[in-house]
Protein backbone atom coordinates (compact mmCIF):
# COMPACT_ATOMS: atom_id res chain seq x y z
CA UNK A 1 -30.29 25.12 -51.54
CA UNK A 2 -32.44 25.13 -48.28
CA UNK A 3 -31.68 22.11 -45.94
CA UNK A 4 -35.14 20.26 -45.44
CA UNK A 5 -36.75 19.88 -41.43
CA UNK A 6 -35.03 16.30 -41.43
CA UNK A 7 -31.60 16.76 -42.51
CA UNK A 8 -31.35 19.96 -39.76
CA UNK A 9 -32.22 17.82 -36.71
CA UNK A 10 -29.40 14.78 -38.07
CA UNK A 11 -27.03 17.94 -38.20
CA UNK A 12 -27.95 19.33 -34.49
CA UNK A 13 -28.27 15.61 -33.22
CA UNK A 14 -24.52 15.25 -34.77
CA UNK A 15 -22.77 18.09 -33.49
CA UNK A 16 -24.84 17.50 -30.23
CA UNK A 17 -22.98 13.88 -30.04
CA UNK A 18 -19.73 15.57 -30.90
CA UNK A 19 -20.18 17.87 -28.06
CA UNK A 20 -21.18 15.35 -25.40
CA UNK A 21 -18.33 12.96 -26.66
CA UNK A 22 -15.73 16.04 -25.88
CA UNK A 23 -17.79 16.44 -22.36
CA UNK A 24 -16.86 12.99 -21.71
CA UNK A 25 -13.32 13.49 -22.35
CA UNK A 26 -13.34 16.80 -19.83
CA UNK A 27 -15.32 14.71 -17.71
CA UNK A 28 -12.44 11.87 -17.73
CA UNK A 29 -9.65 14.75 -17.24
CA UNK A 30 -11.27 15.24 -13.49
CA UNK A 31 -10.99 11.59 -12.32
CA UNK A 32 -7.94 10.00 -10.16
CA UNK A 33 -7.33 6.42 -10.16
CA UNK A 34 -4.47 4.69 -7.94
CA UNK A 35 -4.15 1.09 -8.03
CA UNK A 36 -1.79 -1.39 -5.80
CA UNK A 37 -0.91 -1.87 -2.38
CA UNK A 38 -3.75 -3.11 0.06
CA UNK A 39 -0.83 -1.95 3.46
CA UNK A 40 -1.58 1.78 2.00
CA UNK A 41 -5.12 1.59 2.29
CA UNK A 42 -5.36 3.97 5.32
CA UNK A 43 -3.15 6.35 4.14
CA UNK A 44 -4.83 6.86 0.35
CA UNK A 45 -8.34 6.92 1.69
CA UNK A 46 -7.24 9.62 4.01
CA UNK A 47 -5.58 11.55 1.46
CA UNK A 48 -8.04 11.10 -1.28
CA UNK A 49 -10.70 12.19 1.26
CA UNK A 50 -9.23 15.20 1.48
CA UNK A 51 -8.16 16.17 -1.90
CA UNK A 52 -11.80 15.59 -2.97
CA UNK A 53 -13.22 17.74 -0.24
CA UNK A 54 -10.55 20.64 -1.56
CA UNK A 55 -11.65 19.53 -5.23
CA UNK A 56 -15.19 19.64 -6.36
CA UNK A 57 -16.21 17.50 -9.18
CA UNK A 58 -13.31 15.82 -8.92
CA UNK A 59 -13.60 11.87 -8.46
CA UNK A 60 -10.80 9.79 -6.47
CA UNK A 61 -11.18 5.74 -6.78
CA UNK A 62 -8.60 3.58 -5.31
CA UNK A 63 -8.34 -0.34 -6.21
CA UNK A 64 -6.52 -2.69 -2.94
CA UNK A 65 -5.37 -5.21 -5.73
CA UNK A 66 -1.88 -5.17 -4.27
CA UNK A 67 1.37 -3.78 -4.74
CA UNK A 68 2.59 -5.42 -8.39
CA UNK A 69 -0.58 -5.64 -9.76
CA UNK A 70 -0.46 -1.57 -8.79
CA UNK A 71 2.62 -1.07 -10.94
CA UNK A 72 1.60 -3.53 -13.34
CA UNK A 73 -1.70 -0.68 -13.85
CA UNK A 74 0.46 2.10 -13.80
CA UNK A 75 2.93 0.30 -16.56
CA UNK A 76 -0.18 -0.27 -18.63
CA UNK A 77 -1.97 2.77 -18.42
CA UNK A 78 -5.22 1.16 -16.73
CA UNK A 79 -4.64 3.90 -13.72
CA UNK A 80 -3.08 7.15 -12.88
CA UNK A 81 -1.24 6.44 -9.86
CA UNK A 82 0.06 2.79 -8.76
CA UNK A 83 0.88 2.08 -5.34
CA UNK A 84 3.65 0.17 -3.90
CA UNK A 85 4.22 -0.84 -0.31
CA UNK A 86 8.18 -1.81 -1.52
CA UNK A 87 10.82 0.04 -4.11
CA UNK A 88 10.59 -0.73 -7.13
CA UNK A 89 13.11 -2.97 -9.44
CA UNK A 90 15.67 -2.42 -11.20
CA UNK A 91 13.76 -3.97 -14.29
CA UNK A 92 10.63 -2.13 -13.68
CA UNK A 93 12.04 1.31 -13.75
CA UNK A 94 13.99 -0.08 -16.91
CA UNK A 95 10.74 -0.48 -18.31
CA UNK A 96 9.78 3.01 -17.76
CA UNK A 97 8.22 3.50 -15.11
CA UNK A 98 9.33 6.08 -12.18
CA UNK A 99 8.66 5.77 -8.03
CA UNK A 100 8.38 8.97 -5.57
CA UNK A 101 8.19 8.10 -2.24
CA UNK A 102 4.81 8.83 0.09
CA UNK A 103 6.40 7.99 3.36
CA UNK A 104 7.46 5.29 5.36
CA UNK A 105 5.42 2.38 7.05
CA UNK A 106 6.89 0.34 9.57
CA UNK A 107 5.85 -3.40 9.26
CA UNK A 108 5.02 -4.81 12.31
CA UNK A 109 5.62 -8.40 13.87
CA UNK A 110 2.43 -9.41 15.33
CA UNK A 111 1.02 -11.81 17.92
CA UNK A 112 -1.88 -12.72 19.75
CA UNK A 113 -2.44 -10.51 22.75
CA UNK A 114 -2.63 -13.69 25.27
CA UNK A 115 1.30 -14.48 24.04
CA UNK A 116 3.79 -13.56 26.22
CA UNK A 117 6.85 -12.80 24.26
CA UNK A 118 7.04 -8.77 23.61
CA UNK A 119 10.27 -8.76 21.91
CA UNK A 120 12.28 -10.21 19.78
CA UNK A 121 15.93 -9.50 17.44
CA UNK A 122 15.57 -9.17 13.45
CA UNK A 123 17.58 -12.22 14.19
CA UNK A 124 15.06 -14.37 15.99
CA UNK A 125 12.54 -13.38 13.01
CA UNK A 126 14.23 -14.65 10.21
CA UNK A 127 15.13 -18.06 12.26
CA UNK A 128 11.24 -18.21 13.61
CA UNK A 129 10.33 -17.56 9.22
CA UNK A 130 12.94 -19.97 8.14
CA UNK A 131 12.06 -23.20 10.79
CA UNK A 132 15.02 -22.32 12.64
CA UNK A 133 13.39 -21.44 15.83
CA UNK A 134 9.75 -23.38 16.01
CA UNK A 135 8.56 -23.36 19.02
CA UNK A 136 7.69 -20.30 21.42
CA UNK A 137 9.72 -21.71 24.44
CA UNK A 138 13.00 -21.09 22.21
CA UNK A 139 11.78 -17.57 22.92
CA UNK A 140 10.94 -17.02 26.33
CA UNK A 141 7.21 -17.86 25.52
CA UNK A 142 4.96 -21.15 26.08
CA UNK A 143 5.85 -24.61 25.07
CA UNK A 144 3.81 -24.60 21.59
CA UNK A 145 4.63 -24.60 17.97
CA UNK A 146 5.00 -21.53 15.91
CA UNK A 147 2.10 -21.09 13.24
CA UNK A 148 3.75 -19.04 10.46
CA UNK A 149 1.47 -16.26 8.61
CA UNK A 150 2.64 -14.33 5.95
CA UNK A 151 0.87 -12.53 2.88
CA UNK A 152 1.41 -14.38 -1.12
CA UNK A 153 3.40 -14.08 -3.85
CA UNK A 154 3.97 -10.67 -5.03
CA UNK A 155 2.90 -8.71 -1.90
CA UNK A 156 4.76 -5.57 -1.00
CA UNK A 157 4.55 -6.28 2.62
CA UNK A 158 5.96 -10.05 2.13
CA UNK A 159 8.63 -8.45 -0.18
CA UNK A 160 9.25 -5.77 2.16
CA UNK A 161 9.56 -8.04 5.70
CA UNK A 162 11.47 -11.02 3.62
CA UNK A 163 14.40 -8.15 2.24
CA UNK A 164 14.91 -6.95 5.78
CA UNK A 165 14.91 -10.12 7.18
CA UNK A 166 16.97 -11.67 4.62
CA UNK A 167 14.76 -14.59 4.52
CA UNK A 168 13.70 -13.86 0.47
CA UNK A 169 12.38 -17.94 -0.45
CA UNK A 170 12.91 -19.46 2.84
CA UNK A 171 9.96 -18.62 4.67
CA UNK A 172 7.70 -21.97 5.58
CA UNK A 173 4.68 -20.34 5.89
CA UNK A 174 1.98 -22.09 7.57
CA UNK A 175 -1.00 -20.05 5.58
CA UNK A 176 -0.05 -17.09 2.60
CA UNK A 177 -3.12 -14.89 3.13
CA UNK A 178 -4.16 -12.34 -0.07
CA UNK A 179 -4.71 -8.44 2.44
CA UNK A 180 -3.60 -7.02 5.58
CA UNK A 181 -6.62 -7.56 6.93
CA UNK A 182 -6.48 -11.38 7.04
CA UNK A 183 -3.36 -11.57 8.30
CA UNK A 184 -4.60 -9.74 11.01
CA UNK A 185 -8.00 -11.97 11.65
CA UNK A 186 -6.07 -14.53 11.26
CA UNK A 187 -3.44 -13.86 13.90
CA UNK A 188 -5.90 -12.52 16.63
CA UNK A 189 -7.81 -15.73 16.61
CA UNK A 190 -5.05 -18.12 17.36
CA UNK A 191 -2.29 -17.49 20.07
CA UNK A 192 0.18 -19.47 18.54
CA UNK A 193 0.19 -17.79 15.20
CA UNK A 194 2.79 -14.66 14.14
CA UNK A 195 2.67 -12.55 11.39
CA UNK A 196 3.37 -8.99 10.04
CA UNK A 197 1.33 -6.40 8.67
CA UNK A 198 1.73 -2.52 8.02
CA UNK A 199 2.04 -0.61 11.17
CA UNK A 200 -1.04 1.80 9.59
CA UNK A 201 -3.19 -1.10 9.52
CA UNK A 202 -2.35 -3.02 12.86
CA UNK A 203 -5.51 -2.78 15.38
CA UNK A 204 -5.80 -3.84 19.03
CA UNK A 205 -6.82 -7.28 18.44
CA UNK A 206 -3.44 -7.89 17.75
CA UNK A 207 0.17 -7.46 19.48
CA UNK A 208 3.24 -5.71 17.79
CA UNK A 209 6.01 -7.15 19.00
CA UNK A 210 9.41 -4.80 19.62
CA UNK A 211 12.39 -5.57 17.60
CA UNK A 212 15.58 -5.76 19.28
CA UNK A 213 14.52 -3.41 21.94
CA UNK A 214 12.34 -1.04 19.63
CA UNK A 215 8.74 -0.67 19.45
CA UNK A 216 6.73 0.40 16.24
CA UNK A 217 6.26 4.22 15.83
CA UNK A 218 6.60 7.15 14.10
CA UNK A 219 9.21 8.34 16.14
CA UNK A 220 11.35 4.91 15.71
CA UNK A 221 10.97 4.87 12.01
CA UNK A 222 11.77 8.23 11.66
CA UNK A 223 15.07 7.76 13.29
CA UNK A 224 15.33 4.51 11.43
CA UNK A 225 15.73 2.78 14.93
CA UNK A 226 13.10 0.87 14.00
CA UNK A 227 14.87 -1.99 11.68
CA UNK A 228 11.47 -3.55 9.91
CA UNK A 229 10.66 -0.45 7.57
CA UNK A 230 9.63 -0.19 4.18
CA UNK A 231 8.72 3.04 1.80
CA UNK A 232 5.20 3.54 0.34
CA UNK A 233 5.40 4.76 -3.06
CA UNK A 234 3.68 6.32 -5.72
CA UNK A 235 4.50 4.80 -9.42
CA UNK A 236 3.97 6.48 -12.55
CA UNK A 237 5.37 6.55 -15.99
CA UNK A 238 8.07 8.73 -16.87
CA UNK A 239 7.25 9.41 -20.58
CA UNK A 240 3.93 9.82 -19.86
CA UNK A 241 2.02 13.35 -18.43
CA UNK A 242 -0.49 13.08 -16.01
CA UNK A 243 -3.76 14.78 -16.22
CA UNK A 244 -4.74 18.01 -14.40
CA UNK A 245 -6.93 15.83 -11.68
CA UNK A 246 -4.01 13.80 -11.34
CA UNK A 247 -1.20 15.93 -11.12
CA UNK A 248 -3.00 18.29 -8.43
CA UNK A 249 -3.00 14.67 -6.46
CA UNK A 250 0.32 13.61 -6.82
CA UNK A 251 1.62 17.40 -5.53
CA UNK A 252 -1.13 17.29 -2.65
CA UNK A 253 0.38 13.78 -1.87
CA UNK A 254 3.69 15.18 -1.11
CA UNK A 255 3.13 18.72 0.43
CA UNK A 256 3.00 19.93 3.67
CA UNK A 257 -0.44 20.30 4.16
CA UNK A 258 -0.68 16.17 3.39
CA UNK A 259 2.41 15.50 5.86
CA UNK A 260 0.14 15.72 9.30
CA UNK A 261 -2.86 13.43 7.54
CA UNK A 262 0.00 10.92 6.54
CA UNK A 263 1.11 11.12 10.03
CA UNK A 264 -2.47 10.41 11.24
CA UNK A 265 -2.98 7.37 9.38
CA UNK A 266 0.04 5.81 11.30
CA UNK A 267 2.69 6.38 8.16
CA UNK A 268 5.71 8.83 8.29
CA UNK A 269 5.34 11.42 5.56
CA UNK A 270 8.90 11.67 3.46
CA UNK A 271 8.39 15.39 3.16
């Protein structure tokens, strides 16, 4: 039986829709999506930059929602990559998930330029954090209180800075700001404030302070002379493949052709 004008064009229009639904799913196949920590901004844009110049048609997105909402995306699928500015837990690789460390970030203590105080031990930190210490002349620096800045609940960098400094639930912060950036802003506009923030991130506005002797660099946190150090890691799933896109990424990440961009956006590449 012949198949009438009508019925042909529903059949091409069909498979036509069939074919541009599998296009779609090719399409999806050649995006990358990393989700989490706002302290590896610098460092992801650099290296997605690249990897998109050295991968046509290939889309890179990254989402600064911080570092567990990042693993929280990765654990439920809604990205390909998270990011994390601190290891992950024991319960969160229980629940499947797997972390390969980027590089390292040092996490500078920062100041207001005008303050005169340029150093200070791991010690002095966690009593400055914890109301110990509360004014700047138990320091070496002016006779004015101590205006306490840290990031909020659930921030890499706060998790990071309060396990090194052993101050985990003790801090009396004065203001918990939500990015890197604020605590910056907020530091460089009032010279009794401290704070800490990823080394990558830390501009001249500010001042990092040494620690026990030791300034912030790649060099010091290298070594590991350089106490206030956290990893930056990439978190995916372990029973779960990632695409082609994706894959090509997470190998670009950690080659050596990545390790000298890494270096230029002021983190320490772990290969």
């Amino acid at each position: 039986m012949k198949m009438s004008n009508k019925v042909l064009t529903l059949a091409v229009t069909a498979m036509m829709s069939v074919s541009l639904l599998a296009g779609c799913g090719d399409s999806g196949s050649q995006t990358v999506s990393t989700d989490g920590s706002t302290s590896m901004e610098k460092v992801i844009g650099t290296l997605g930059e690249a990897f998109q110049q050295n991968n046509e048609g290939v889309t890179f997105t990254y989402n600064p929602t911080g570092s567990s909402s990042g693993i929280k995306a990765a654990q439920e699928g809604r990205c390909d990559i998270g990011l994390s500015s601190r290891a992950l837990k024991d319960e969160e690789k229980e629940a499947g998930l797997k972390e390969t460390i980027l590089g390292y970030d040092g996490i500078a203590i920062i100041v207001h330029p005008e303050n005169p105080v340029t150093d200070l031990s791991l010690e002095q930190i966690a009593d400055i954090y914890t109301g110990e210490i509360t004014n700047w002349n138990q320091v070496g620096g002016q006779d004015a209180e101590i205006v306490l800045i840290g990031r909020e609940a659930g921030s890499g960098t706060r998790d990071g800075f309060e396990s090194i400094t052993d101050t985990k639930e003790a801090c009396k912060y004065r203001q918990e700001l939500t990015s890197t950036g604020d605590v910056i802003t907020t530091v460089s506009g009032n010279p009794d404030a401290i704070g800490y923030a990823s080394l990558a991130a830390v501009k001249d506005t500010v001042k990092a302070l040494s620690v026990s002797g030791v300034a912030p660099s790649e060099a010091a946190i290298k070594d590991g002379s350089y106490v206030v150090q956290r990893p930056f890691v990439m978190v995916t799933k372990e029973d779960t493949k990632l695409s082609d896109a994706a894959q090509r990424f997470f190998d670009f990440a950690l080659s050596a052709e990545a390790a000298p961009l890494i270096s230029d956006a002021g983190a320490v590449a772990a290969n």
